[in-house]
Every structure is written in C-alpha cells, then in structure tokens.
N, C-alpha and C. Protein backbone atom coordinates (compact mmCIF):
# COMPACT_ATOMS: atom_id res chain seq x y z
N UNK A 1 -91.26 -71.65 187.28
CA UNK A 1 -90.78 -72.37 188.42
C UNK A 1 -91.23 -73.83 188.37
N UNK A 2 -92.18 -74.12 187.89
CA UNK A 2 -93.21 -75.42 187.99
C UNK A 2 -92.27 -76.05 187.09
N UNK A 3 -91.98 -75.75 185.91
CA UNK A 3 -91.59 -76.20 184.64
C UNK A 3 -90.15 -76.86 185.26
N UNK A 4 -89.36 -75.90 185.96
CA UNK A 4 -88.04 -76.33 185.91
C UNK A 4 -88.00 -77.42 186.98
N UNK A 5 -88.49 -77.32 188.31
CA UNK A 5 -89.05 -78.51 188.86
C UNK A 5 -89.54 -79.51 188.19
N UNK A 6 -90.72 -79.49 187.32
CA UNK A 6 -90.82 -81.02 186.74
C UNK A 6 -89.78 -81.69 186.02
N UNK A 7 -88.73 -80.77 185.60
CA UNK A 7 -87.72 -80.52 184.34
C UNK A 7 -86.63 -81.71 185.32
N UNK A 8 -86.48 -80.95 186.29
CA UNK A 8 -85.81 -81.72 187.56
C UNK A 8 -85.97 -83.37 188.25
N UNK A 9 -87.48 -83.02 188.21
CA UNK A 9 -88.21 -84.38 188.56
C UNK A 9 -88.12 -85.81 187.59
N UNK A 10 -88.19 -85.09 186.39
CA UNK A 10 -88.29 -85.90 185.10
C UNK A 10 -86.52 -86.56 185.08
N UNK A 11 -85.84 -85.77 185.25
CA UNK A 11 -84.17 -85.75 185.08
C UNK A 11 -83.76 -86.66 185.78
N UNK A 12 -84.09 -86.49 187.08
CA UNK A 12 -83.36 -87.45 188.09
C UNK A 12 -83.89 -88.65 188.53
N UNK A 13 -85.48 -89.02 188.54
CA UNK A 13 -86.08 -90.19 188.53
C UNK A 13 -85.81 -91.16 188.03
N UNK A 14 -85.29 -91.13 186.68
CA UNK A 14 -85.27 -92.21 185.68
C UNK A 14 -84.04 -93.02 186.48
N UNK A 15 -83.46 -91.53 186.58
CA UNK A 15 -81.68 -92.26 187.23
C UNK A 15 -81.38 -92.98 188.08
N UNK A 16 -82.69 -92.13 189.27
CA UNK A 16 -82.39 -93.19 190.58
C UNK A 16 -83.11 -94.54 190.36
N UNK A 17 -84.18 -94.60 189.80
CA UNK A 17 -84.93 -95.83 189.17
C UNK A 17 -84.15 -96.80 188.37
N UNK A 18 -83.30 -96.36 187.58
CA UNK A 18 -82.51 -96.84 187.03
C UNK A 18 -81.25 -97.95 187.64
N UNK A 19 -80.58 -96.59 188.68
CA UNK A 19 -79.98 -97.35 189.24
C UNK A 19 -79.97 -98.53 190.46
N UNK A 20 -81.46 -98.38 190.94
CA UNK A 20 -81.85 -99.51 192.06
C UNK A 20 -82.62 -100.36 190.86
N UNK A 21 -82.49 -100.52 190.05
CA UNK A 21 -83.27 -101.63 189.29
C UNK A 21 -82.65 -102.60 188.53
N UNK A 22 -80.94 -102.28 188.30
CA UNK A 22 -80.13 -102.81 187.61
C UNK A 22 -79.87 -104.47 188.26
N UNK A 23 -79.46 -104.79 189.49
CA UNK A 23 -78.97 -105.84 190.17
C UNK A 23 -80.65 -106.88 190.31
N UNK A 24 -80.78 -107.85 189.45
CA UNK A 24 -81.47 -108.88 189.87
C UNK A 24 -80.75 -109.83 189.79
N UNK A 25 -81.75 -111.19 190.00
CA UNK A 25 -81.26 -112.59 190.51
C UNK A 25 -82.32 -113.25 189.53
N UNK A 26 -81.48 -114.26 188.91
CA UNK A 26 -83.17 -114.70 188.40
C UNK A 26 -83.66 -115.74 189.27
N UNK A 27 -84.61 -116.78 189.14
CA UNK A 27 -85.54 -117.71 189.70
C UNK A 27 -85.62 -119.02 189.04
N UNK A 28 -84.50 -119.68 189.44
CA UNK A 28 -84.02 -120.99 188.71
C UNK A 28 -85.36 -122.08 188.93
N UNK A 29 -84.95 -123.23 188.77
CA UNK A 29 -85.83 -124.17 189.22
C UNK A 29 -85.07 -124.98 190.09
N UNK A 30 -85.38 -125.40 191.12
CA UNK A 30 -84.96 -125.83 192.28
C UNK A 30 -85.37 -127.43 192.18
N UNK A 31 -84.88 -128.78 192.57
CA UNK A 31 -85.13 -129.51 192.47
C UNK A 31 -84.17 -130.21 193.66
N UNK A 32 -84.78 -131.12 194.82
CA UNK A 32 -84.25 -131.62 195.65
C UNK A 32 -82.73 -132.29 195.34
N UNK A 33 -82.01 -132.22 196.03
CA UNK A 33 -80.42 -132.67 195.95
C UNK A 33 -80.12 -132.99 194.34
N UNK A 34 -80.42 -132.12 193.53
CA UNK A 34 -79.85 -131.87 191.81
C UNK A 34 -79.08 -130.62 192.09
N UNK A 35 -78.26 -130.31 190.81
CA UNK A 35 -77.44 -129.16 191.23
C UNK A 35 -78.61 -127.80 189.79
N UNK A 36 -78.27 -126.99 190.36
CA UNK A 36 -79.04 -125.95 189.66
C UNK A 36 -77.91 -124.77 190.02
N UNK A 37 -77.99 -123.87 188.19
CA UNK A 37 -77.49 -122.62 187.95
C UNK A 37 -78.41 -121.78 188.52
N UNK A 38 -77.41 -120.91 189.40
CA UNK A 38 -78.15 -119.38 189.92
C UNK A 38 -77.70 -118.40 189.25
N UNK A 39 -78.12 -117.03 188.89
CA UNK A 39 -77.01 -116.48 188.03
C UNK A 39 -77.79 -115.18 188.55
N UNK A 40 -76.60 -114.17 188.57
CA UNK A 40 -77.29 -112.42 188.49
C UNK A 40 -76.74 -111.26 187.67
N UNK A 41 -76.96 -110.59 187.70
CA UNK A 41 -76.85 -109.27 186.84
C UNK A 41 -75.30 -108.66 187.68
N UNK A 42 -74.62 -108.66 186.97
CA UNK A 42 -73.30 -107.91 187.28
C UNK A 42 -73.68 -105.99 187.95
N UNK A 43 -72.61 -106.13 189.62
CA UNK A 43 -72.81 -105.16 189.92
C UNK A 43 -71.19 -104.94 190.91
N UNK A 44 -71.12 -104.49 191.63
CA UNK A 44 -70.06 -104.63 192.76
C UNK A 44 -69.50 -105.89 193.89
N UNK A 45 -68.79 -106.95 193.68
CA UNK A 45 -68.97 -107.77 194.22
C UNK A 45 -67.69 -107.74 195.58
N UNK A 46 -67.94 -108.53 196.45
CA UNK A 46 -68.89 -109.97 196.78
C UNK A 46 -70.03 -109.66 196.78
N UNK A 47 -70.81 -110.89 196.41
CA UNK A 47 -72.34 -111.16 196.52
C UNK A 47 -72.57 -112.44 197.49
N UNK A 48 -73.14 -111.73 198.67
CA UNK A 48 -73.46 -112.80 199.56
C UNK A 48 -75.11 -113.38 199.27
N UNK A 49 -75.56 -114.61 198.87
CA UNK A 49 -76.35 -115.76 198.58
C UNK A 49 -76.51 -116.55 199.87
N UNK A 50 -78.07 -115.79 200.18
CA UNK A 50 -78.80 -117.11 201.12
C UNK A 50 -79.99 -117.27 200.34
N UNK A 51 -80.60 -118.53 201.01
CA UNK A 51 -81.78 -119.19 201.03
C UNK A 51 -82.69 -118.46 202.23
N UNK A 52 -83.97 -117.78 201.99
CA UNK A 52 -84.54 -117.35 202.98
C UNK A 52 -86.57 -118.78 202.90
N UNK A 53 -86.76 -118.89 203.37
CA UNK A 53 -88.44 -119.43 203.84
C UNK A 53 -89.47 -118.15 202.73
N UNK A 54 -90.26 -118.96 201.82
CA UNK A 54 -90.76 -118.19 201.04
C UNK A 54 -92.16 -117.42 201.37
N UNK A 55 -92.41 -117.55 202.87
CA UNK A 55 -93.25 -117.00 203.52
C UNK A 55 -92.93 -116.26 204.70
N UNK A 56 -91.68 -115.76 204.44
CA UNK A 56 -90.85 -115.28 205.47
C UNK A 56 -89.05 -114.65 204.72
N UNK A 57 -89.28 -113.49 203.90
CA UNK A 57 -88.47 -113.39 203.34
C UNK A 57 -87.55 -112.23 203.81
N UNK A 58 -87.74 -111.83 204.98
CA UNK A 58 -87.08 -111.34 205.77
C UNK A 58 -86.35 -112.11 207.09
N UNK A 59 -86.76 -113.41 207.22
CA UNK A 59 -86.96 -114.22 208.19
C UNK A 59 -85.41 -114.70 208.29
N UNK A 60 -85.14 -115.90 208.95
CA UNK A 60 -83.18 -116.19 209.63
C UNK A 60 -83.26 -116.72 207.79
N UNK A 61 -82.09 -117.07 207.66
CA UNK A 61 -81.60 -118.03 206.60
C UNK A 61 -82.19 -119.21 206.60
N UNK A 62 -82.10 -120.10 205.97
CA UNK A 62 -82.28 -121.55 205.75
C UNK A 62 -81.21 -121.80 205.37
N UNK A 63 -80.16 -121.40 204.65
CA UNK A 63 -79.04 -121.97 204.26
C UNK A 63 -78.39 -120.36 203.47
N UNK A 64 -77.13 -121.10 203.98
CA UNK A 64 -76.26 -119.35 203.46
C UNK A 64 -75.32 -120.39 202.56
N UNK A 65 -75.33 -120.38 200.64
CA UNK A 65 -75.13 -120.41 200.15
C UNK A 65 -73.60 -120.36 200.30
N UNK A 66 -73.21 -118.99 200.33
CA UNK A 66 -72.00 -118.14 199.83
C UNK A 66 -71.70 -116.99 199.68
N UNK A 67 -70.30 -116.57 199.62
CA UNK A 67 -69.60 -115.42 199.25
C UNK A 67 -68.99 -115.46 197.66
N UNK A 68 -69.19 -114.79 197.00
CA UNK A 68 -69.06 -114.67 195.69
C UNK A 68 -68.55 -113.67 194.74
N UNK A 69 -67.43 -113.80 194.37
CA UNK A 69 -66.68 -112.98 193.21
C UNK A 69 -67.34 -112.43 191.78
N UNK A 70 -68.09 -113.91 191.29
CA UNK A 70 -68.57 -114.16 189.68
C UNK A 70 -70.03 -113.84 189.94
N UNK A 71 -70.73 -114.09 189.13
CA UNK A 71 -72.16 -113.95 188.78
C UNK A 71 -73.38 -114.81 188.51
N UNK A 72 -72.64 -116.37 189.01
CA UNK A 72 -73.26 -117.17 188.94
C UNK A 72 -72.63 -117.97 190.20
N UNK A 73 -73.24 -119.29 190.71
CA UNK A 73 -72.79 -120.26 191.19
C UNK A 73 -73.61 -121.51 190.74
N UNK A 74 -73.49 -122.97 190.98
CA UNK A 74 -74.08 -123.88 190.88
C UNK A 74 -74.22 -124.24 192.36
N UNK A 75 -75.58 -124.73 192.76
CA UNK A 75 -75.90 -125.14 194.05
C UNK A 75 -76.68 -126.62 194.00
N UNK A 76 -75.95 -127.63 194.49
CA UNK A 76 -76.79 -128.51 194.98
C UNK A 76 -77.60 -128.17 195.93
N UNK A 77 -79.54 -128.33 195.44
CA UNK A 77 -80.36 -127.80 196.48
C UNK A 77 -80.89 -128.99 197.85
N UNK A 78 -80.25 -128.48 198.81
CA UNK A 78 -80.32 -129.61 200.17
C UNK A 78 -81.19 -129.16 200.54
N UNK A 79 -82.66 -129.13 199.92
CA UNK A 79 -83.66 -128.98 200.69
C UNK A 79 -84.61 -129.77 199.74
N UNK A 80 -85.58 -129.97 201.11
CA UNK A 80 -86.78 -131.47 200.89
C UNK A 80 -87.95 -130.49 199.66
N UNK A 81 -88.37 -131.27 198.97
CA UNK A 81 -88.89 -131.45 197.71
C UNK A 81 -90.40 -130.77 199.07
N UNK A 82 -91.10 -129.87 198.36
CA UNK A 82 -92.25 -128.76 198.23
C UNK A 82 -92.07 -127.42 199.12
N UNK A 83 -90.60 -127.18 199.73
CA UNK A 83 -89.98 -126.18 200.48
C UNK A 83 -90.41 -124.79 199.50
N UNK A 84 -90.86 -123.70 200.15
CA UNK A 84 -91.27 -122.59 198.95
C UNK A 84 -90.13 -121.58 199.78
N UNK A 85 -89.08 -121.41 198.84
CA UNK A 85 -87.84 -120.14 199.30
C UNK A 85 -88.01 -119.33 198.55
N UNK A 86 -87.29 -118.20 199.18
CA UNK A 86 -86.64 -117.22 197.83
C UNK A 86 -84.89 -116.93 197.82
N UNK A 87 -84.53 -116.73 197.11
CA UNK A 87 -83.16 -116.48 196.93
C UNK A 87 -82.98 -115.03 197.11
N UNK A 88 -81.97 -115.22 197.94
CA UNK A 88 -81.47 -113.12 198.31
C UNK A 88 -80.09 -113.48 198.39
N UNK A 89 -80.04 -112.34 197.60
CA UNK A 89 -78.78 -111.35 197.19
C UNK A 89 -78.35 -110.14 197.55
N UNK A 90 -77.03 -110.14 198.06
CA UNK A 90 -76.96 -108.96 198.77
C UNK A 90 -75.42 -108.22 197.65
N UNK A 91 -75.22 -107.35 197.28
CA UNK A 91 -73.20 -106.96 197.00
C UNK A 91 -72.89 -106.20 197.79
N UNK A 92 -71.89 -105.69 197.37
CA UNK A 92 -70.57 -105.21 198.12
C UNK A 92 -71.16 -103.43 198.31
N UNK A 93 -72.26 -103.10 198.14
CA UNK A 93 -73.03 -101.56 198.30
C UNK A 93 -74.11 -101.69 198.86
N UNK A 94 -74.64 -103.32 199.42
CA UNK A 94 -75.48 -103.54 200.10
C UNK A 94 -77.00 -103.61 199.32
N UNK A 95 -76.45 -103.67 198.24
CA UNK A 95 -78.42 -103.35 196.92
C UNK A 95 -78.59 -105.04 197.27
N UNK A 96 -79.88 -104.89 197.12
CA UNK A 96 -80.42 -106.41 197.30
C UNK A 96 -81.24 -106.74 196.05
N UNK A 97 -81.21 -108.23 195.86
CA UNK A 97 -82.20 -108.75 194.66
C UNK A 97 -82.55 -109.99 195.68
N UNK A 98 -84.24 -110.37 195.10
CA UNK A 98 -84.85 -111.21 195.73
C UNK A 98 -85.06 -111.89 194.14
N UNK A 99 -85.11 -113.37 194.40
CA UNK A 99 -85.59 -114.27 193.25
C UNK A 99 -87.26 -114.52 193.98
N UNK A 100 -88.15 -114.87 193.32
CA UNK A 100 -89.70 -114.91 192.91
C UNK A 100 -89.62 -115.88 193.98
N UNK A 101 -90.99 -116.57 194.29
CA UNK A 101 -90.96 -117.99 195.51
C UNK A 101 -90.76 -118.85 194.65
N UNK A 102 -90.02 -119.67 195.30
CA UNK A 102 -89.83 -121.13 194.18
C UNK A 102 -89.82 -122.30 194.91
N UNK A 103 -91.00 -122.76 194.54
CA UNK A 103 -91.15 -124.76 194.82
C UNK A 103 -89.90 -125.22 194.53
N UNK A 104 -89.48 -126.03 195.78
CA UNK A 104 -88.63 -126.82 195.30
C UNK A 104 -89.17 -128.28 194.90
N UNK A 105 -88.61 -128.93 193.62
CA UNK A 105 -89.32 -130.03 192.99
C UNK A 105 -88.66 -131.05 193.78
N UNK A 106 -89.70 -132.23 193.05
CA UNK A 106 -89.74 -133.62 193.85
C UNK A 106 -88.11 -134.26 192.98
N UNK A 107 -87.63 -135.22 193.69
CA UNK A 107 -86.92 -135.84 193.32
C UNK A 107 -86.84 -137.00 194.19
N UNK A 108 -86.34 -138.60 193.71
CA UNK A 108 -86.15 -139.10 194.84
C UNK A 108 -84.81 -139.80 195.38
N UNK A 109 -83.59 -138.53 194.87
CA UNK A 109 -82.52 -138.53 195.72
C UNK A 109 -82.91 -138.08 197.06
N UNK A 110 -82.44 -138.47 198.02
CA UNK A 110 -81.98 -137.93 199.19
C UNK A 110 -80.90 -138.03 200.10
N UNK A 111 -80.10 -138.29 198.82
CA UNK A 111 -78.84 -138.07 199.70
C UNK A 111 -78.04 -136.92 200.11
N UNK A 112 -78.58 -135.89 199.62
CA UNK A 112 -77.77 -133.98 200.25
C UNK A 112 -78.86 -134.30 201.40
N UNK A 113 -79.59 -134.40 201.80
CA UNK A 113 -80.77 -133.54 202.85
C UNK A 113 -80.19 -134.64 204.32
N UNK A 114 -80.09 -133.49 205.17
CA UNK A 114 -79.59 -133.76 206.54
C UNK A 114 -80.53 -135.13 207.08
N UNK A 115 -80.52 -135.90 207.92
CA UNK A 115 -81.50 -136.83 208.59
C UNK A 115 -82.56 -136.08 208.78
N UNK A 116 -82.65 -134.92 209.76
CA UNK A 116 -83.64 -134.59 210.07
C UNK A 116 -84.85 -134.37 209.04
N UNK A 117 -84.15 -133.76 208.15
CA UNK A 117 -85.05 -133.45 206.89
C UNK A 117 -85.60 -134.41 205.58
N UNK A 118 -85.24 -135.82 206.25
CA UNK A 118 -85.19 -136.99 204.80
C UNK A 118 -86.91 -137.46 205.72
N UNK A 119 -87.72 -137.74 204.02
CA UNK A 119 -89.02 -138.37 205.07
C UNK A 119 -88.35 -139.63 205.44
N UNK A 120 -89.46 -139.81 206.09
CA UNK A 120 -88.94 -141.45 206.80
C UNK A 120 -89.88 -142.30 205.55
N UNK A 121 -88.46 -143.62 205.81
CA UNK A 121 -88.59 -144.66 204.86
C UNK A 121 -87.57 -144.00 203.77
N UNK A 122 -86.93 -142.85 203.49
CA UNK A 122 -86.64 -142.56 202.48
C UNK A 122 -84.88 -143.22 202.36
N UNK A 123 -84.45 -143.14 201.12
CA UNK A 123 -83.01 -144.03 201.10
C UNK A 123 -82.32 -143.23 199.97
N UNK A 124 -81.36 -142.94 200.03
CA UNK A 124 -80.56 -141.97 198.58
C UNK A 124 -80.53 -143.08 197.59
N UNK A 125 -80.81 -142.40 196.67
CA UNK A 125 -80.35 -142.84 194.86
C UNK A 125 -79.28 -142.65 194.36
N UNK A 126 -78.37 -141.62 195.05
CA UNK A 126 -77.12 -141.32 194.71
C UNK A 126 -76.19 -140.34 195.41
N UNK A 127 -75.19 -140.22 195.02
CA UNK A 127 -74.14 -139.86 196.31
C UNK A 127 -74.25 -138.26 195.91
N UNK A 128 -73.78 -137.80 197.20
CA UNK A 128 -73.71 -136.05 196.61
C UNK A 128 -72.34 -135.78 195.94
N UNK A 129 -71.88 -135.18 195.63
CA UNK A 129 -70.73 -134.01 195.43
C UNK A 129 -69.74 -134.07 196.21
N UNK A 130 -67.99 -134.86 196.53
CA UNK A 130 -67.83 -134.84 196.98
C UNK A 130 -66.35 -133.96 196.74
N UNK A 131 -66.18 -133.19 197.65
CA UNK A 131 -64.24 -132.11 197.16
C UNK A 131 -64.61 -131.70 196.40
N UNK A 132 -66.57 -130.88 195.93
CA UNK A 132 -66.38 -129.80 195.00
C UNK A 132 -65.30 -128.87 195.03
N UNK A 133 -65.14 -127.96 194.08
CA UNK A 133 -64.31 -126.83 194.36
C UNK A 133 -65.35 -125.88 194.29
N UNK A 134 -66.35 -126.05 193.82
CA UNK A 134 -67.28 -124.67 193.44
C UNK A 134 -68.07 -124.29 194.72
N UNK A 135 -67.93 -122.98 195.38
CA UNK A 135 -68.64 -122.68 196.15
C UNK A 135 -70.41 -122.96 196.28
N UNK A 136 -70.62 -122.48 197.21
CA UNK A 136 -72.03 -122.72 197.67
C UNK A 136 -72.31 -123.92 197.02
N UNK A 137 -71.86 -125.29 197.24
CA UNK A 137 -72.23 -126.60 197.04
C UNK A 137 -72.11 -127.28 198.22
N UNK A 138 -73.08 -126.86 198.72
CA UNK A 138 -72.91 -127.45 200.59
C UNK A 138 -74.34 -127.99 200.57
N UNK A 139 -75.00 -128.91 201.94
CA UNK A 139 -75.83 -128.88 202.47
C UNK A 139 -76.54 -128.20 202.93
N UNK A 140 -77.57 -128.28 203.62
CA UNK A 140 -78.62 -127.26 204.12
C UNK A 140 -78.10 -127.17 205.50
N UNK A 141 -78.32 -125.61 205.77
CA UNK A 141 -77.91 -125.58 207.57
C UNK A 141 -78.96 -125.57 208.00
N UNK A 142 -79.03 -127.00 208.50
CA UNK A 142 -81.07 -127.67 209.24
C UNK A 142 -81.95 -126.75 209.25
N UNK A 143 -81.76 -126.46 210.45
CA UNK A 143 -82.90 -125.03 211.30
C UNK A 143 -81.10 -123.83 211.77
N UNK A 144 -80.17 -124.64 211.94
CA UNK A 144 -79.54 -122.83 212.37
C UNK A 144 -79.11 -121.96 211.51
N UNK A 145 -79.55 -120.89 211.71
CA UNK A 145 -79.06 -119.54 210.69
C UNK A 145 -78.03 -119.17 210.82
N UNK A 146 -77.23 -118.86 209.90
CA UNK A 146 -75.95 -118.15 209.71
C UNK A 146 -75.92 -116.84 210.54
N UNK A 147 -75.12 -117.22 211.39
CA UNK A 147 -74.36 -115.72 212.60
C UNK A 147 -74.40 -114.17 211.79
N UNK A 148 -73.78 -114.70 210.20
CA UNK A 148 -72.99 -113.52 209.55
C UNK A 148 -73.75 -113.10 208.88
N UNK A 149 -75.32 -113.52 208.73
CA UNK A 149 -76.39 -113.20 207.29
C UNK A 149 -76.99 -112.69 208.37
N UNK A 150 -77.48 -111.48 208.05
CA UNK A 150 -78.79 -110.72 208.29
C UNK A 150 -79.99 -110.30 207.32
N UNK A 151 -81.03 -110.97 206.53
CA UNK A 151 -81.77 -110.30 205.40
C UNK A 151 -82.15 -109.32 206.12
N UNK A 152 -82.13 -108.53 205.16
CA UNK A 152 -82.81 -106.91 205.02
C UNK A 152 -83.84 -106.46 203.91
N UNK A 153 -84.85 -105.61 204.55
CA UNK A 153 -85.53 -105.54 203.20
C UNK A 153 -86.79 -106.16 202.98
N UNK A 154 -87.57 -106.03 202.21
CA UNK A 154 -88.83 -107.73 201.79
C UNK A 154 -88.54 -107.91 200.24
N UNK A 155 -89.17 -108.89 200.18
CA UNK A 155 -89.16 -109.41 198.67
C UNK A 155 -89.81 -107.98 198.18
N UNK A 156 -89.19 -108.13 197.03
CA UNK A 156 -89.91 -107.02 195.87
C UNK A 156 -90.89 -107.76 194.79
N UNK A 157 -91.81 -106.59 194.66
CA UNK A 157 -92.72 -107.46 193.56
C UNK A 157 -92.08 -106.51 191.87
N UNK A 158 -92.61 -107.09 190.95
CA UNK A 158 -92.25 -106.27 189.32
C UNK A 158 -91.67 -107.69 188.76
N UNK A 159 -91.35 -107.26 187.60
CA UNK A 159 -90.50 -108.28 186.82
C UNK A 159 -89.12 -108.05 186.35
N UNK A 160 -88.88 -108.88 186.87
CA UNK A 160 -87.44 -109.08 186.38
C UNK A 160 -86.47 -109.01 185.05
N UNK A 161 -85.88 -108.47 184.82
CA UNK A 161 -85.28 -107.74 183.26
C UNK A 161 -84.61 -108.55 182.88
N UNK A 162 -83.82 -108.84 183.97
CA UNK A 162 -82.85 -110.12 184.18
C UNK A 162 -83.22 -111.69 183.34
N UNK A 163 -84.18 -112.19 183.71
CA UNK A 163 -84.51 -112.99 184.21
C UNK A 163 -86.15 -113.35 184.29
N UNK A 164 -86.48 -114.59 185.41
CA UNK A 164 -88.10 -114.35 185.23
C UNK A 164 -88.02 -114.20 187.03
N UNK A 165 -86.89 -113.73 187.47
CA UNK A 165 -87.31 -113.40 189.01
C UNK A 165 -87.87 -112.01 189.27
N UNK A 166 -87.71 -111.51 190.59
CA UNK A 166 -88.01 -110.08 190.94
C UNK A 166 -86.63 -109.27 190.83
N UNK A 167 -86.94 -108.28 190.64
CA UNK A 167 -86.29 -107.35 190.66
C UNK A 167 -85.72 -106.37 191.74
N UNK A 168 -84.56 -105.95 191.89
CA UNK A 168 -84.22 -105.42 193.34
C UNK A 168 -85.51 -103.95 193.34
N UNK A 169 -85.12 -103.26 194.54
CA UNK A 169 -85.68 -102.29 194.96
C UNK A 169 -85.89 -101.47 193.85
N UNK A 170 -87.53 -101.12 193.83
CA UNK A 170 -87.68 -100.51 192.57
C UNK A 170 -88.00 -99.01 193.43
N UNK A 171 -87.84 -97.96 192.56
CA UNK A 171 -87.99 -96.58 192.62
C UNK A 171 -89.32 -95.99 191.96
N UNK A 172 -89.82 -95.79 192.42
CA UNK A 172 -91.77 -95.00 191.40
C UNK A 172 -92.13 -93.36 191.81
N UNK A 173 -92.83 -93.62 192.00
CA UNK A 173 -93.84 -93.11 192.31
C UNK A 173 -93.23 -91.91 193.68
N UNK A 174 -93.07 -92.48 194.44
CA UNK A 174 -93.07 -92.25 195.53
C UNK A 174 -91.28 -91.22 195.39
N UNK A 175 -90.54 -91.78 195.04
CA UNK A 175 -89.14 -91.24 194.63
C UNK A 175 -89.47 -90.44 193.46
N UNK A 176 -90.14 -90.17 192.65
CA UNK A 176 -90.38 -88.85 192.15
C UNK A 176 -90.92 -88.05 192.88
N UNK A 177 -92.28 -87.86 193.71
CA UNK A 177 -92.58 -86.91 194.47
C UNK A 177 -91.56 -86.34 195.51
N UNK A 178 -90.30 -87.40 196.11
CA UNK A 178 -89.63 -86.46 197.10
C UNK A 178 -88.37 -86.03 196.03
N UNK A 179 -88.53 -86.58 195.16
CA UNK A 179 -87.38 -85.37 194.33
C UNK A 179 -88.22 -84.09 193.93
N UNK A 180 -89.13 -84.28 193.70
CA UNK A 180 -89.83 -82.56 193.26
C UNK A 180 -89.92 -82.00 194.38
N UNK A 181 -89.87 -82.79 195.73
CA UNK A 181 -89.95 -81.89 197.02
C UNK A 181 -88.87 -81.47 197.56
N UNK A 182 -87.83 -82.03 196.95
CA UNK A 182 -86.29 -81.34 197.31
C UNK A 182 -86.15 -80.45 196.21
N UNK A 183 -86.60 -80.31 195.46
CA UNK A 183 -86.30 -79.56 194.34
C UNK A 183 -87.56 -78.34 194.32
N UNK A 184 -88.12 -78.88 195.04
CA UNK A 184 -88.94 -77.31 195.38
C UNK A 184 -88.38 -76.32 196.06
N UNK A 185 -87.64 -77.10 197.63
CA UNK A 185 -87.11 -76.34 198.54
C UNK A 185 -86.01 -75.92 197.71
N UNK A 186 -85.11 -76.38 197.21
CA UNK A 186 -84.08 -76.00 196.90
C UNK A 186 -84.20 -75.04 196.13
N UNK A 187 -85.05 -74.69 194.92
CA UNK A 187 -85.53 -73.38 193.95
C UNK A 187 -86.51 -72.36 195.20
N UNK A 188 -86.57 -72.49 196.47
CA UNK A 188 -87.23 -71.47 197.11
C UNK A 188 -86.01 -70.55 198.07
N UNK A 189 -85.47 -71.90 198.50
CA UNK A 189 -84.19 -70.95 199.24
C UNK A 189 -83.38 -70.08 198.08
C-alpha cells in the first residue's frame, strides 16, 4: 500500500510542479525614461503586465503596462531613477510570474516622468516616443491604480529558468504531502 502511494506521490508531483513552474518573466534592467525589453515564457495569452512597488508586491499598481498577445513588449520606463518594482504577470488561466526587485537606474532624461515625479531643477534631454504603435509604451499612472488590475498572490522566491527573474508559483514540498494524502484516502475507500 505504502509503495503504491509513494508510486503515486512520485508520479504526480513532478507534474503539478512542473506545470506551475513553466510561465516566468525575466528581470530586465530598468533605466529611467529609456525603453527596455520585457520578455516571458510562452503560455496562454493575453498577458496582462503591471508595475507593482518592490516592497509591496501585492500592493495597487504603479503603472499597468498592458494587454498582450506576444511574449515580449518594449516599455519606456516612466519611473524616477532608484524606484525598487517588480514586474507581474498575469495570462489568460490566471498563473502569475513575478520578475526579482529591480532598481530602476539613473538617467538624466526626464522627459517620460509626469511633473509630479521629475526632481526639481530637473529639465528633459530628450523627447519621449511619440504615435508608438507598440503597446505598453505609455507613461507612469502617478499614484492612481488601474480600476481593471488586481495583483494576486506575493512575489515568489527560486530562480528563474527563464531568465534571471523569479519564477511563478512553485509546487514542493508541501504539494507532495497533500497528494499522498489524497492518495491515501483514495486507496482506503
């Protein structure tokens, strides 16, 4: 009985582990009003892309990126140079990937970043982006959060397969013991 239970345990773990581990995001480098590649691991799309506060990664948005078909976007980052975010990812089955915290670097454009957010004394070096076509090439939404984004979830810790970000919801430990515990009951009834 033991045997075919572990037999069980061993069988289906990998799978479910497997399959919550597939969808990451990696952890670009962020650099004030420059444009930077985001890119993720192909899964079911749309992939909705916000910006969450990297001490608060459940917290409102900072900026909702986009809705997304492909697996990448380019983002001009409209946020002030030492901001610590993370990037969340949500698809179309609701699996989430969190990118690692990431400094955003110094630069001394400031021409994406709203007034509120430019230090004072500061003056742009150059113009933003104007009639991109490429999604999520917007500004920062100041302080209001997107109506339609809800994060769910916390950042995940592990490494990223992807990438050098985190990895979505990982499966251990804990998801093997309640599969041997369904698989107990189930070989008792």
């Amino acid at each position: 009985m033991y045997s075919t239970l572990l037999t069980v345990a061993l069988f289906i773990a990998p799978l479910i582990q497997g399959a919550l581990a597939d969808f990451a995001i990696n952890s670009p480098d962020l650099v004030q009003c420059k444009s930077s590649k985001i890119s993720w691991s192909p899964t079911t799309g749309p992939y909705n892309l916000i910006v969450v506060p990297g001490d608060q990664p459940c917290g409102d948005a900072l900026v909702e990126i986009g809705d997304f078909d492909g697996t990448f976007t380019n983002w001009v980052v409209a946020l002030p140079a030492g901001k610590q975010v993370v990037l969340s990812l949500v698809d179309a089955q609701d699996n989430e990937a969190w990118s690692k915290t990431i400094t955003v670097g110094a630069s001394s454009d400031t021409s994406c970043l709203p007034a509120a957010l430019k230090p004072a004394g500061s003056s742009s070096t150059s113009q933003p982006a104007s009639g991109s076509s490429t999604p999520g090439v917007a500004a920062a939404a100041a302080s209001t959060p997107s109506q339609s984004v809800a994060p769910v979830g916390a950042a995940n810790a592990g490494t990223n397969p992807f990438s050098n970000g985190a990895t979505a919801r990982q499966a251990s430990t804990p998801v093997m013991v309640l599969v041997a515990f369904a698989a107990a009951i189930a070989m008792s009834l």
